[in-house]
Structures are given as C-alpha cells and as structure tokens.
Protein backbone atom coordinates (compact mmCIF):
# COMPACT_ATOMS: atom_id res chain seq x y z
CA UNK A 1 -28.29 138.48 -32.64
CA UNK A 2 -26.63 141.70 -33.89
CA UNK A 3 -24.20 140.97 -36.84
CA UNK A 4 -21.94 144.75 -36.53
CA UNK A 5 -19.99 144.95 -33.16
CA UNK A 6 -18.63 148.57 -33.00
CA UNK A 7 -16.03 149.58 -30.05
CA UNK A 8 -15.73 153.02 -29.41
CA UNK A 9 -11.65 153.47 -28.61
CA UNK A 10 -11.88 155.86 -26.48
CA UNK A 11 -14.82 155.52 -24.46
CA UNK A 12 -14.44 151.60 -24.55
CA UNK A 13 -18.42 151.80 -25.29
CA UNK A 14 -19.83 148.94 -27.44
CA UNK A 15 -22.71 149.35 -29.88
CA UNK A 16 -24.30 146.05 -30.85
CA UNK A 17 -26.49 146.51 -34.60
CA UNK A 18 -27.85 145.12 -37.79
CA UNK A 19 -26.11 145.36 -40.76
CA UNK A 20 -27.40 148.36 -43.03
CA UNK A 21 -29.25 148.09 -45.98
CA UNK A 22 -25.98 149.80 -47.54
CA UNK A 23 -23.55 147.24 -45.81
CA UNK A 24 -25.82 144.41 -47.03
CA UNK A 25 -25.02 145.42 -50.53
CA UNK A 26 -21.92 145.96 -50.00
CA UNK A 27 -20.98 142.77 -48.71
CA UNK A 28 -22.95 140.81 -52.44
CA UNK A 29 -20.94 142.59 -54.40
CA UNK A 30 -17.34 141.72 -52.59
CA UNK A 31 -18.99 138.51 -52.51
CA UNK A 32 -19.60 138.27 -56.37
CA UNK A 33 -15.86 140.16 -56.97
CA UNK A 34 -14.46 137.19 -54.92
CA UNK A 35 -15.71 134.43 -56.59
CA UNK A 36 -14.96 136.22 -59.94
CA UNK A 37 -11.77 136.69 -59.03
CA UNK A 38 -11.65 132.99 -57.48
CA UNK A 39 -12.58 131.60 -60.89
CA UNK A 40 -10.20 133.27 -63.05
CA UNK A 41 -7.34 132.45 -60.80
CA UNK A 42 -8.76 128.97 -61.55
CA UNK A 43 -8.98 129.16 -65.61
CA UNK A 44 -5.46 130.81 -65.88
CA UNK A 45 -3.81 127.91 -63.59
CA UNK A 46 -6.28 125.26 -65.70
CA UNK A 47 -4.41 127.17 -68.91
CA UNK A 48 -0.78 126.91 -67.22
CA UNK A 49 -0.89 123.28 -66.42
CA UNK A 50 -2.66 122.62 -70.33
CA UNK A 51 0.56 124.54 -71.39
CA UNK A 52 2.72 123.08 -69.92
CA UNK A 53 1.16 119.38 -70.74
CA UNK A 54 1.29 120.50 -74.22
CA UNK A 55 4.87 121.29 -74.31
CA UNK A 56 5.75 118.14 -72.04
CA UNK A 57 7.71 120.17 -69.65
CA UNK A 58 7.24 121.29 -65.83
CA UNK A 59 6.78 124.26 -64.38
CA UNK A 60 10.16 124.34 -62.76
CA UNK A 61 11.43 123.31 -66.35
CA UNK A 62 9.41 126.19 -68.02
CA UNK A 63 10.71 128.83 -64.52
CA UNK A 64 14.21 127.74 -65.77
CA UNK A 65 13.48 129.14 -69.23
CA UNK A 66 11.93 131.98 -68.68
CA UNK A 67 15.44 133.06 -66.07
C-alpha cells in the first residue's frame, strides 16, 4: 500500500508511491514540534488555572480585570 497519492491537475494522472526518505523525516520532526507545542499549551493552561486558584477568582472574573 502506497502512503503519497499525487494527482496531476491537468492530466488527471495519478501516481501512487512511498514516502521518501526526506518526507519520512520530515513528518518526525512536525511530529516532535506538535507534541512540543501540545505540551506547553498544556503547562501554561495548568499555570492559568493555579493562578487563578491562588487568587480565588475565575477566569471570567480575572477577563473582567484585565478590560
């Protein structure tokens, strides 16, 4: 089973392949950024909430002062 479908959109020819050693790479390292990414969207929201615990308010309480 090839993993790259290409469509050609003019010809409407199809080119079933493997993914290239280059691809391959390519694909760990947006891998890697993305979970990177996933958990320090994680640690700042685990932050937020600790904030907000700490000063006893909400977060539509804290939007309110920050307006």
């Amino acid at each position: 089973m090839a993993d790259v479908l290409e469509i050609d959109a003019k010809t409407g020819e199809t080119v079933e392949r493997d993914f290239t050693a280059d691809e391959i790479a390519q694909r760990a390292k947006d891998k890697a950024k993305r979970a990177t990414e996933a958990k320090t969207d994680i640690d700042k929201a685990t932050a937020k909430a600790a904030l907000l615990d700490k000063l006893g308010i909400t977060a539509d309480e804290a939007a309110l002062l920050l307006n």
